[in-house]
Protein backbone atom coordinates (compact mmCIF):
# COMPACT_ATOMS: atom_id res chain seq x y z
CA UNK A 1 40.72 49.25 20.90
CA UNK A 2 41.37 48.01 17.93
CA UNK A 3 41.37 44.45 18.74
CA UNK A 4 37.61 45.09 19.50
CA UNK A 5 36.87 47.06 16.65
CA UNK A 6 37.96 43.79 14.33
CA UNK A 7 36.53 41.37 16.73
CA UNK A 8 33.09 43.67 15.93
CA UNK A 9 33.57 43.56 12.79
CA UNK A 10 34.76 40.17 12.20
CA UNK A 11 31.54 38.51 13.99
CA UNK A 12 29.21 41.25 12.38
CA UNK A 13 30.31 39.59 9.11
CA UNK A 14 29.96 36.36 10.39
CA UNK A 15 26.53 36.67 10.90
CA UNK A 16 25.32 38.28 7.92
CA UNK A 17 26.52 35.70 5.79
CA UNK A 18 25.29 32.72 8.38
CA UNK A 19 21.85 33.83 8.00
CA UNK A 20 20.13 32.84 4.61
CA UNK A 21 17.49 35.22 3.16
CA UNK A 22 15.35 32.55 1.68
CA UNK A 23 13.20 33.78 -1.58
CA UNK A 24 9.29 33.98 -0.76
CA UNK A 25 7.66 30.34 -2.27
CA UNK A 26 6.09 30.75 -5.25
CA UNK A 27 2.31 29.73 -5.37
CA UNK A 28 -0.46 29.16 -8.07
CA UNK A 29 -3.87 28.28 -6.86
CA UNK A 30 -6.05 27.62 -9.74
CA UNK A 31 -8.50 26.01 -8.10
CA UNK A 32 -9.00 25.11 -4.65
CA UNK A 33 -8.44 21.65 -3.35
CA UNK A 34 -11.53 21.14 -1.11
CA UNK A 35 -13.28 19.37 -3.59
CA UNK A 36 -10.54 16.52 -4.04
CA UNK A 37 -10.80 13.44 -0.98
CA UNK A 38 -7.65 11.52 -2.53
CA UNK A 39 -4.37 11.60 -3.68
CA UNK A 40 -2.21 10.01 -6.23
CA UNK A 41 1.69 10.09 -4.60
CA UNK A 42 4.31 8.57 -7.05
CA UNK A 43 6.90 6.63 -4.95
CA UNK A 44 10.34 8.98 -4.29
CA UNK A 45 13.68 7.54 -3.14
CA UNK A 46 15.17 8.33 0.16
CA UNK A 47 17.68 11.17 0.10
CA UNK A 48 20.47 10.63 2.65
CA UNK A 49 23.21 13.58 3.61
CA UNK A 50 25.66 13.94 6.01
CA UNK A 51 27.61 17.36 7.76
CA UNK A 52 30.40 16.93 10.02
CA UNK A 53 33.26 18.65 11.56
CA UNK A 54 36.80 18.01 12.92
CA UNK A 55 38.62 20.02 15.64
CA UNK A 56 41.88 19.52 17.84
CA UNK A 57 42.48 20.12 21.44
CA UNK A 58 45.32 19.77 23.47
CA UNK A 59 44.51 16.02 23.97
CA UNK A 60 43.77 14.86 20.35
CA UNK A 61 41.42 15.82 16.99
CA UNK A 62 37.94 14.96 17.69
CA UNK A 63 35.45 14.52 15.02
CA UNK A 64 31.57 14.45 14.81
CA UNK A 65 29.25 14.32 12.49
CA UNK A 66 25.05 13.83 12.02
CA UNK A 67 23.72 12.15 9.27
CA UNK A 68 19.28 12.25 8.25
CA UNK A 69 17.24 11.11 5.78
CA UNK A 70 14.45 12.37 3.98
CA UNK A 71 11.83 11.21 1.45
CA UNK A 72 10.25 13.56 -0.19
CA UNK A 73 7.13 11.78 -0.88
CA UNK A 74 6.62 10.24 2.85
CA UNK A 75 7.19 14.31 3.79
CA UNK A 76 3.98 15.12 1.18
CA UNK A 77 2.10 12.74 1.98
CA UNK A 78 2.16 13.65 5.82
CA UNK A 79 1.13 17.21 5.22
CA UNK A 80 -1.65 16.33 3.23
CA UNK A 81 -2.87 13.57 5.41
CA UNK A 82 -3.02 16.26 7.75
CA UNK A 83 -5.12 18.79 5.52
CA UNK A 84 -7.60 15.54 4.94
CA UNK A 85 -6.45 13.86 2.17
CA UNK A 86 -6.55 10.15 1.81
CA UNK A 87 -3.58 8.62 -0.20
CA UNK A 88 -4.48 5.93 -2.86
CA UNK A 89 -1.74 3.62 -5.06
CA UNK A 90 -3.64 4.12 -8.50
CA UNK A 91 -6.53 6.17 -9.97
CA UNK A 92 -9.91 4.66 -9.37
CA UNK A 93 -12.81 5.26 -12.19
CA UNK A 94 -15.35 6.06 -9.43
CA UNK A 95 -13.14 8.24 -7.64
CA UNK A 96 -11.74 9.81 -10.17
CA UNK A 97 -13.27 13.19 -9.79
CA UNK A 98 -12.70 13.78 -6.75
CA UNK A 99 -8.84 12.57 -7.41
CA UNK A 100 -5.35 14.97 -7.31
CA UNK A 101 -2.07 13.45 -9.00
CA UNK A 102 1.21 15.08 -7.43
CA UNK A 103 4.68 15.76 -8.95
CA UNK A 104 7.52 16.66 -7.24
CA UNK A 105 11.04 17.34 -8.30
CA UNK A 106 14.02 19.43 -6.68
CA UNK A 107 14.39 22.15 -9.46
CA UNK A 108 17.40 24.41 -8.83
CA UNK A 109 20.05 25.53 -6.10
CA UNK A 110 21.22 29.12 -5.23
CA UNK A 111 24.43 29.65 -4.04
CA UNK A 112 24.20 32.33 -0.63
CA UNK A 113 26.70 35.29 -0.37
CA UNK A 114 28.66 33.73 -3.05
CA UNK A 115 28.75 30.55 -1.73
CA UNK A 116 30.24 31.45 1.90
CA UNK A 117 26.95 30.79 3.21
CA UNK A 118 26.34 27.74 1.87
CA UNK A 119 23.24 27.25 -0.47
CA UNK A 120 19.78 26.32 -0.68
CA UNK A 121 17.93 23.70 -2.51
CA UNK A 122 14.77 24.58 -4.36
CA UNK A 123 11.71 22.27 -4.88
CA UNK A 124 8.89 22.50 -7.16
CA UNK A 125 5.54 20.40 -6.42
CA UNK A 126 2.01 20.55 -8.80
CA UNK A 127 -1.39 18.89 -8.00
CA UNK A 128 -3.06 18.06 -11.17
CA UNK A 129 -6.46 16.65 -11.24
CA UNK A 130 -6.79 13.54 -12.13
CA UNK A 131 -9.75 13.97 -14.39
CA UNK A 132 -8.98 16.61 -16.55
CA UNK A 133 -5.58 17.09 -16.12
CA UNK A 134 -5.45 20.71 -15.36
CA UNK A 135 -2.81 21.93 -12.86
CA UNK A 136 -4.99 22.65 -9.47
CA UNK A 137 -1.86 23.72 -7.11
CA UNK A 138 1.86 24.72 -8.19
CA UNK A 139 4.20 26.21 -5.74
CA UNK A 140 8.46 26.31 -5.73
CA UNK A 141 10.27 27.22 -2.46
CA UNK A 142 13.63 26.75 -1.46
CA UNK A 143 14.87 25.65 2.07
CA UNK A 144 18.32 25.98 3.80
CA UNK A 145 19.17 23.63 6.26
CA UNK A 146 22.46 21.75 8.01
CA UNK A 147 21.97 18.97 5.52
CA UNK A 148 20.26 18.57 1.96
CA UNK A 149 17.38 16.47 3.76
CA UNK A 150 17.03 19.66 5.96
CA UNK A 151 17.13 21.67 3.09
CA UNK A 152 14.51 19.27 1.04
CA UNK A 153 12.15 19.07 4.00
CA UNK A 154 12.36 22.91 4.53
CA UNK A 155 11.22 23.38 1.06
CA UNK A 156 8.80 20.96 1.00
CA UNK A 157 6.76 22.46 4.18
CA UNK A 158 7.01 26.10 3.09
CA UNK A 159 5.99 25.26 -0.86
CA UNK A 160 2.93 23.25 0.63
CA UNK A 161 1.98 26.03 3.19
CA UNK A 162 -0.43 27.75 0.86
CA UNK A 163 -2.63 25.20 1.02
């Protein structure tokens, strides 16, 4: 009996700290974007990660591991090619009203139950308008994945879902 009681126990706390509460995104509409056709994407580099494991067996130690990649910017652009937005490499003067500028940077990390669960990675992205340059859209979210791409690609998605 009490072999199951810690076994209960044991995978009860296993659980709780395997499952990440992530914080709600943070949004800030000032304006909507339905008035703005294109978008101004500043190039990001490619963020690679890796997660693997090693266990033994009666016949050897095995290994695996997975490795993905993620650009940020190719991941923004996407979802806004998808709300309707046409991306453009420089500011035009006759488009320029109807023109967004977005910047994106990863802007903090939260450990999760004190760092047994891992952590997540927090992004922050802001449309500014082109014209007047006013802040249109902010949002911050955080995402939790098996890598830091899964974690960047996570936050990107739910920071961009108010849209």
């Amino acid at each position: 009996m009490k072999i199951i009681k810690w076994l209960v126990i044991t995978l009860t706390i296993a659980l709780i700290i395997g499952c990440a509460v992530l914080q709600e995104p943070i949004i800030e509409r000032h304006e909507t974007i339905d008035q703005y056709q294109y978008v101004v994407i500043p190039a990001t580099s490619s963020l690679s990660s890796s997660t693997g494991g090693v266990f033994g067996g009666q016949y050897g130690v095995y290994g695996t591991s997975t490795s993905k990649q993620v650009n940020p910017s190719t991941v923004i652009e996407g979802i806004l090619l998808k709300k309707g937005l046409t991306t453009v490499d420089e500011i035009e003067p006759e488009i320029i009203n109807e023109t967004l500028i977005v910047r994106y940077g990863e802007s903090g990390r939260r450990d999760v139950a004190g760092g047994l669960g891992g952590y997540t990675l927090e992004v922050t992205i802001v449309f500014i308008s082109a014209k007047t340059n006013n802040t249109i859209y902010s949002c911050t979210a955080e995402g939790q994945g098996e890598t830091e791409a899964d974690d960047i690609r996570q936050a990107i998605t739910r920071c961009l879902s108010g849209l």
